[in-house]
Protein backbone atom coordinates (compact mmCIF):
# COMPACT_ATOMS: atom_id res chain seq x y z
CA UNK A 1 13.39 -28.80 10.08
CA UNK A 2 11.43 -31.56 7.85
CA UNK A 3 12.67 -33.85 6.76
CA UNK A 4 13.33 -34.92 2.83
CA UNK A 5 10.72 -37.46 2.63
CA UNK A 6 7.64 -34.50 3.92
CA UNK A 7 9.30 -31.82 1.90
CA UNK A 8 9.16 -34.45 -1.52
CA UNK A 9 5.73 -35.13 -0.78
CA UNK A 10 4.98 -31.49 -0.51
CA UNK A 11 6.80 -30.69 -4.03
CA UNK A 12 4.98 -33.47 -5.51
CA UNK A 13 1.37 -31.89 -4.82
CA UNK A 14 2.76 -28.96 -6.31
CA UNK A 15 3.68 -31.01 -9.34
CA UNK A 16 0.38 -32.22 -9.42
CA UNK A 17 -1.02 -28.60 -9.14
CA UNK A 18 1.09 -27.72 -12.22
CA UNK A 19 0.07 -30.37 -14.62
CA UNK A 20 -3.34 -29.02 -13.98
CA UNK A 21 -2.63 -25.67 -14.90
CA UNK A 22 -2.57 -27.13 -17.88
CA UNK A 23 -5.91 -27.20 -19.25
CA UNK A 24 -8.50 -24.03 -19.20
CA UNK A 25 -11.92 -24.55 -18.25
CA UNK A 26 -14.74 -24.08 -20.33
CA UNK A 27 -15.53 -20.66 -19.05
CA UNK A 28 -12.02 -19.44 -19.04
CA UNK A 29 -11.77 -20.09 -22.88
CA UNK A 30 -15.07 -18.42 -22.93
CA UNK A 31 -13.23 -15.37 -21.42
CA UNK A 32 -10.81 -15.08 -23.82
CA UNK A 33 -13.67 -13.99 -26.68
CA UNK A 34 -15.59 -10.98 -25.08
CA UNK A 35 -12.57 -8.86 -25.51
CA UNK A 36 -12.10 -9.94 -29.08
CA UNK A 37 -15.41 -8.47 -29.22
CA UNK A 38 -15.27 -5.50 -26.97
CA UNK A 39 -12.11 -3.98 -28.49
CA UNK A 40 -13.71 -1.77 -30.70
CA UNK A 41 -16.44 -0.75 -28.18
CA UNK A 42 -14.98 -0.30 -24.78
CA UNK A 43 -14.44 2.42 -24.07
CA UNK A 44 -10.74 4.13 -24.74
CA UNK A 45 -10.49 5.45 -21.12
CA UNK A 46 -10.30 2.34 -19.74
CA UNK A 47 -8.12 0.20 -22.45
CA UNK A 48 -5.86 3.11 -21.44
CA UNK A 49 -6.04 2.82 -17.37
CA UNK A 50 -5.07 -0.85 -17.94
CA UNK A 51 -2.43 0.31 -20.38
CA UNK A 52 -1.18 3.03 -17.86
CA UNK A 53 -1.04 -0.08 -15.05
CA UNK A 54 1.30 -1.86 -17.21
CA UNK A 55 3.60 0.70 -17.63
CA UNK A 56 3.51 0.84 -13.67
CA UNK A 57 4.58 -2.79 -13.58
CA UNK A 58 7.92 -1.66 -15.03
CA UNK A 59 8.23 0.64 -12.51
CA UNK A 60 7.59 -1.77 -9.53
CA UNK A 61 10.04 -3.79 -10.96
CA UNK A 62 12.44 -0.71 -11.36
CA UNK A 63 11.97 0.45 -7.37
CA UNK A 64 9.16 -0.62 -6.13
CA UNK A 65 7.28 2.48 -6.57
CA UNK A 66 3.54 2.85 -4.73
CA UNK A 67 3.16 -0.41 -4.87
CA UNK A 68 6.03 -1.71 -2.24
CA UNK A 69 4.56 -3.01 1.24
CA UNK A 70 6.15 -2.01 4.41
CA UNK A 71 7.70 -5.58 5.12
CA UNK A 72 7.99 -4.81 8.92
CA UNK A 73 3.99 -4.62 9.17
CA UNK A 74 4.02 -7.91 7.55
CA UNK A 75 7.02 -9.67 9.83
CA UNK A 76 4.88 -8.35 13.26
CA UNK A 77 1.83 -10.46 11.30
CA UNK A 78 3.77 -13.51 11.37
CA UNK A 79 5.02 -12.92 14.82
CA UNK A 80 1.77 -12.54 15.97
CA UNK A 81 -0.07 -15.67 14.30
CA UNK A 82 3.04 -18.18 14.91
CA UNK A 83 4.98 -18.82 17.98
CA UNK A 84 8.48 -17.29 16.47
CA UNK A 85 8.61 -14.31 18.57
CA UNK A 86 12.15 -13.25 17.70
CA UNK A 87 11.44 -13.33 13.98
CA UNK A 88 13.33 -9.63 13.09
CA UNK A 89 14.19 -9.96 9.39
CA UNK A 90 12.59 -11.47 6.11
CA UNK A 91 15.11 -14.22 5.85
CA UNK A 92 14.19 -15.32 9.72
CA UNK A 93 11.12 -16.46 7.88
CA UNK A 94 12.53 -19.00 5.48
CA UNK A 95 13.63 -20.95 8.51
CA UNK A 96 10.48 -21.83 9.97
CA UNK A 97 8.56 -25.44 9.13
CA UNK A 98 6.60 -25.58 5.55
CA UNK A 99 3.61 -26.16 7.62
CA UNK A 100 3.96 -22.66 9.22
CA UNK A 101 4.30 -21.13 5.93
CA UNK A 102 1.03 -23.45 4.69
CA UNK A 103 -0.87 -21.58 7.07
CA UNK A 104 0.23 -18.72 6.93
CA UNK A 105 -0.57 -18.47 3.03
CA UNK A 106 -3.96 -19.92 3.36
CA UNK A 107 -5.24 -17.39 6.03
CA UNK A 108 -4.01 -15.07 3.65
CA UNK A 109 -5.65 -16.34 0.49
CA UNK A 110 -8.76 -16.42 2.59
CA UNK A 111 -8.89 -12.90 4.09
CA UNK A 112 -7.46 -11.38 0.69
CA UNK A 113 -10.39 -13.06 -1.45
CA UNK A 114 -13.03 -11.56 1.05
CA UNK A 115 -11.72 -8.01 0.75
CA UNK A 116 -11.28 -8.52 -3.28
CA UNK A 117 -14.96 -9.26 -2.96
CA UNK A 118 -16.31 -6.32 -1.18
CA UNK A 119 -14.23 -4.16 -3.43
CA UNK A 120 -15.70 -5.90 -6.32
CA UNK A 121 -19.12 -5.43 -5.10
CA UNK A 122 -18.22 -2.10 -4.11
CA UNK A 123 -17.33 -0.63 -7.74
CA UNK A 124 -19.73 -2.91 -9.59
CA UNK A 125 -22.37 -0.72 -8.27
CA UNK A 126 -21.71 2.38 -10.71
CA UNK A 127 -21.08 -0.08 -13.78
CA UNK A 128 -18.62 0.83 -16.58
CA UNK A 129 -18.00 3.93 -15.08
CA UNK A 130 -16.70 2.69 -11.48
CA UNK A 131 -14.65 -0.43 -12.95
CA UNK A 132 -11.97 2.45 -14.00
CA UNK A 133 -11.62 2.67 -10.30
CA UNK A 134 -11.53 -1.14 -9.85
CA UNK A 135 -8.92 -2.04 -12.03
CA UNK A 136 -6.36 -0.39 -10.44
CA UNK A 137 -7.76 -1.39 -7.25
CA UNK A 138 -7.63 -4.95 -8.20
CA UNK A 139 -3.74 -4.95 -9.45
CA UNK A 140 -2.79 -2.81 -6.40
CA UNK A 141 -4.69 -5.64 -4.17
CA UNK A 142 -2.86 -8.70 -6.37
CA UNK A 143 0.47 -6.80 -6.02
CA UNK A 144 0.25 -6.23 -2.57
CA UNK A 145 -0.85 -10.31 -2.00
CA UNK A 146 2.01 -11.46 -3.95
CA UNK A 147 4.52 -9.47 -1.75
CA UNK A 148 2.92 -10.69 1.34
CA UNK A 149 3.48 -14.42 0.39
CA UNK A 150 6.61 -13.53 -0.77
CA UNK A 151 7.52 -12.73 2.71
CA UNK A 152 6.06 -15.56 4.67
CA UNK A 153 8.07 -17.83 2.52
CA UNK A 154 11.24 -15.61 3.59
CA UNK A 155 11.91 -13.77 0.20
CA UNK A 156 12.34 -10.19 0.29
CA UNK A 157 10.02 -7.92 -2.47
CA UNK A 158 12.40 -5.56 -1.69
CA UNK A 159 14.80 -7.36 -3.86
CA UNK A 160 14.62 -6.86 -7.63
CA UNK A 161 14.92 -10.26 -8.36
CA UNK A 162 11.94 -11.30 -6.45
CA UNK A 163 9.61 -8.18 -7.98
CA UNK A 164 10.64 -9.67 -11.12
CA UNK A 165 9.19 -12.92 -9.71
CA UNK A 166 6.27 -11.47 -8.23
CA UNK A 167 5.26 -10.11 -12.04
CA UNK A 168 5.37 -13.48 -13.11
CA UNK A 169 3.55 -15.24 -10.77
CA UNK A 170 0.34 -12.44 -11.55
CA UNK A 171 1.36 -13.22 -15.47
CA UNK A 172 1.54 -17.02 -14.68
CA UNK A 173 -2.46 -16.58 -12.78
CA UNK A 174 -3.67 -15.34 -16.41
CA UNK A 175 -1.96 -16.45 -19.44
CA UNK A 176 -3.09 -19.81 -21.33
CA UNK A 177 -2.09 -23.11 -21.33
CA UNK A 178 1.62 -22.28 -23.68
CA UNK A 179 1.88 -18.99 -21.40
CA UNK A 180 2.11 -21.04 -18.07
CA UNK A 181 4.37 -23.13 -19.53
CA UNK A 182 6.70 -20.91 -20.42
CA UNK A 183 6.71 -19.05 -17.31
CA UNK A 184 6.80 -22.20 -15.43
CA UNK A 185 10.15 -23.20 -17.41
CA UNK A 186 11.66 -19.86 -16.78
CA UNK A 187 11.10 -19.70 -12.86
CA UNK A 188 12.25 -23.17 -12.48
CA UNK A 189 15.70 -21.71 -13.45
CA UNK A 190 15.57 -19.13 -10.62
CA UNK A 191 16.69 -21.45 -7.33
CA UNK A 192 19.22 -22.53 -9.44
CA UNK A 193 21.05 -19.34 -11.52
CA UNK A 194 20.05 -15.81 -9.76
CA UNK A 195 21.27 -13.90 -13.20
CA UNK A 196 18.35 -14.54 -15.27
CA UNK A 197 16.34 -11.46 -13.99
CA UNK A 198 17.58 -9.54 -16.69
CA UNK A 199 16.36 -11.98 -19.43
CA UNK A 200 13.19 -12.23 -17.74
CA UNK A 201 12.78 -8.22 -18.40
CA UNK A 202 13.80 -8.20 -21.57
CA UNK A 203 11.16 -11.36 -22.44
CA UNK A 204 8.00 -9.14 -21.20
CA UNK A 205 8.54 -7.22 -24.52
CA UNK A 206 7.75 -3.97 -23.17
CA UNK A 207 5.27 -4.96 -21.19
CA UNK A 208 3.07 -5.92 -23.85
CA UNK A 209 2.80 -9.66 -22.90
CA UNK A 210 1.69 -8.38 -19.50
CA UNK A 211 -0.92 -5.97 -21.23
CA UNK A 212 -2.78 -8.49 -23.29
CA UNK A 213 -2.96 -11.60 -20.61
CA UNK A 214 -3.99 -9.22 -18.40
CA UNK A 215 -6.47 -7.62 -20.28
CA UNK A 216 -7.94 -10.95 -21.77
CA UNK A 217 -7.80 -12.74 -18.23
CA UNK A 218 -10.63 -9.74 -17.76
CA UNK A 219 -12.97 -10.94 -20.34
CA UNK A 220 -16.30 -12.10 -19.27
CA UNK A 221 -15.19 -11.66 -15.59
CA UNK A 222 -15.40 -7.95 -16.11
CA UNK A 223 -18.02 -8.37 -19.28
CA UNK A 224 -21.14 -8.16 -16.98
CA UNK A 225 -19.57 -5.72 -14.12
CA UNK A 226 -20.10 -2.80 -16.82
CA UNK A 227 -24.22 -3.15 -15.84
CA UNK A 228 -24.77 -0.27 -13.28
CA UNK A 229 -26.28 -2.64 -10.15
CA UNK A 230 -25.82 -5.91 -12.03
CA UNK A 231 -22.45 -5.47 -11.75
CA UNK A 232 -21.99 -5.84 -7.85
CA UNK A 233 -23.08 -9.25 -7.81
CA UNK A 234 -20.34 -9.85 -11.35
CA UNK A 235 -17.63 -7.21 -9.89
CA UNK A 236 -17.85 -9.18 -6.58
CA UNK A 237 -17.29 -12.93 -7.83
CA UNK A 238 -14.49 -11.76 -10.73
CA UNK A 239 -12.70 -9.97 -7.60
CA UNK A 240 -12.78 -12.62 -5.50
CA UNK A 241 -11.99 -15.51 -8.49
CA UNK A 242 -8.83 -12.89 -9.80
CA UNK A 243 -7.14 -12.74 -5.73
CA UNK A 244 -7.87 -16.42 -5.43
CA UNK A 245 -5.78 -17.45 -8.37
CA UNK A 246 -3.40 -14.77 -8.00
CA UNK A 247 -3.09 -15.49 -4.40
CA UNK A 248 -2.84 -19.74 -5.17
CA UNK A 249 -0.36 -19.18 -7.89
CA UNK A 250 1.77 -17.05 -5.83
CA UNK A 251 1.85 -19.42 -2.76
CA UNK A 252 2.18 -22.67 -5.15
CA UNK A 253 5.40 -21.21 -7.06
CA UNK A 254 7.28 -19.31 -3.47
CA UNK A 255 6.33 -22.64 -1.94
CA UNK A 256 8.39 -24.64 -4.43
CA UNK A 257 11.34 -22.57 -4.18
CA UNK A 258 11.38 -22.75 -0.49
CA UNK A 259 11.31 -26.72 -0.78
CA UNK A 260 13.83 -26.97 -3.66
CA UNK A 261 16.31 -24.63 -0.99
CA UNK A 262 15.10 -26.89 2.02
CA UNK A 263 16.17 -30.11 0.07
CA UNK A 264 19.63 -28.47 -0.71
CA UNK A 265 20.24 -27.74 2.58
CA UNK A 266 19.53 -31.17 3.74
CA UNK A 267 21.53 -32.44 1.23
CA UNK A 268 24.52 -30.35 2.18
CA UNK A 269 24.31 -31.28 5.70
């Protein structure tokens, strides 16, 4: 196990990540105007796929629904890259050393961002008409990621409280600078007092909080994917930019819980 001083140094680059989550670049306040725009002239059908996805988010938080990994695929992953063969169950994997779980989430990251690319390129390719297909594609993919890390930091998405979780750390990847705030204030609660799930529900409004970060975090990063052969090139860098933040933000926020409970138990020795 590490010791206090490593895991404070590890929580204190997370700090550090935080504080710069504080600020938008130039571009990403850029992307919050196309949509302002494009409200009146995209097209209904796919306002309404990204509407229908939200509602889905309710029910992944509900059960799980479609969009529940097998965990046991993912525990034979980790067996497989690290030397803890008799890893059997999701909370064997909160055991092993930070550093495992560094790696572990980076490989990830990396392969997840290359796929997210070649999807991106993939649907770009019929313009406005194929990015219906891709932005289901690309919540199912972000989903999917943020269960994965989930697991190699030993948390179980099978667990309602840590879907609930999961949703915030895709909100947290796409809301502005008083957004991540907020949602930064409200998961720092959750290592501490495990019955704020329920207030956490009942502060996505409906889902409607989900629907318009999620929507505007689209902006200009789905803008020029609606140009039929154009849009490979734009489908494939938004892809990969939308699993790399999703994927960072995930790994950054399960990674500070996992140190906070490390330090506790080092305390309590």
């Amino acid at each position: 196990m590490e010791n206090k001083e490593e895991l404070e140094i590890q929580l204190q680059t997370i700090q550090a990540w935080e504080k710069d989550q504080n600020g938008l670049w130039f571009w990403e306040k850029l992307g919050r105007i196309p949509f302002k725009l494009l409200d009146k002239m995209t097209p209904a059908f796919i306002q309404n796929k990204i509407a229908v996805l939200v509602d889905e988010l309710g029910s992944y938080i509900q059960s799980g629904g479609k969009y529940l990994i097998n965990e046991q695929a993912m525990l034979k992953r980790i067996r497989n890259a690290s030397s803890y063969k008799n890893i059997i169950t999701i909370s064997d994997v909160g055991n092993i050393p930070l550093e495992d779980m560094i790696i572990l989430s980076d490989k990830l990251q990396s392969e997840r961002a290359k796929l997210a690319t070649i999807q991106g390129a993939s649907t770009g390719i019929g313009g406005i008409f194929t990015m219906a297909i891709d932005i289901p594609m690309i919540l199912g993919m972000s989903l999917k990621t943020l269960q994965e890390i989930a697991i190699i930091h030993g948390y179980d998405p099978n667990d309602k409280l840590e879907r609930i979780f999961i949703v915030k750390c895709l909100q947290f990847s796409s809301a502005d600078i008083v957004g991540k705030e907020a949602i930064l204030e409200e998961l720092s609660t959750m290592h501490k007092d495990k019955n704020v799930s329920e207030n956490m529900i009942s502060q996505l409004q409906g889902w409607q909080e989900v629907f318009f970060t999620y929507r505007d975090q689209m902006g200009w990063k789905k803008l020029f994917q609606m140009i039929p052969i154009a849009g490979i090139l734009f489908g494939a860098f938004a892809n990969k930019g939308m699993i790399q933040d999703v994927a960072e933000a995930g790994t950054m926020l399960y990674r500070k819980r996992r140190i906070y409970e490390k330090l506790n138990e080092l305390d309590n020795l």
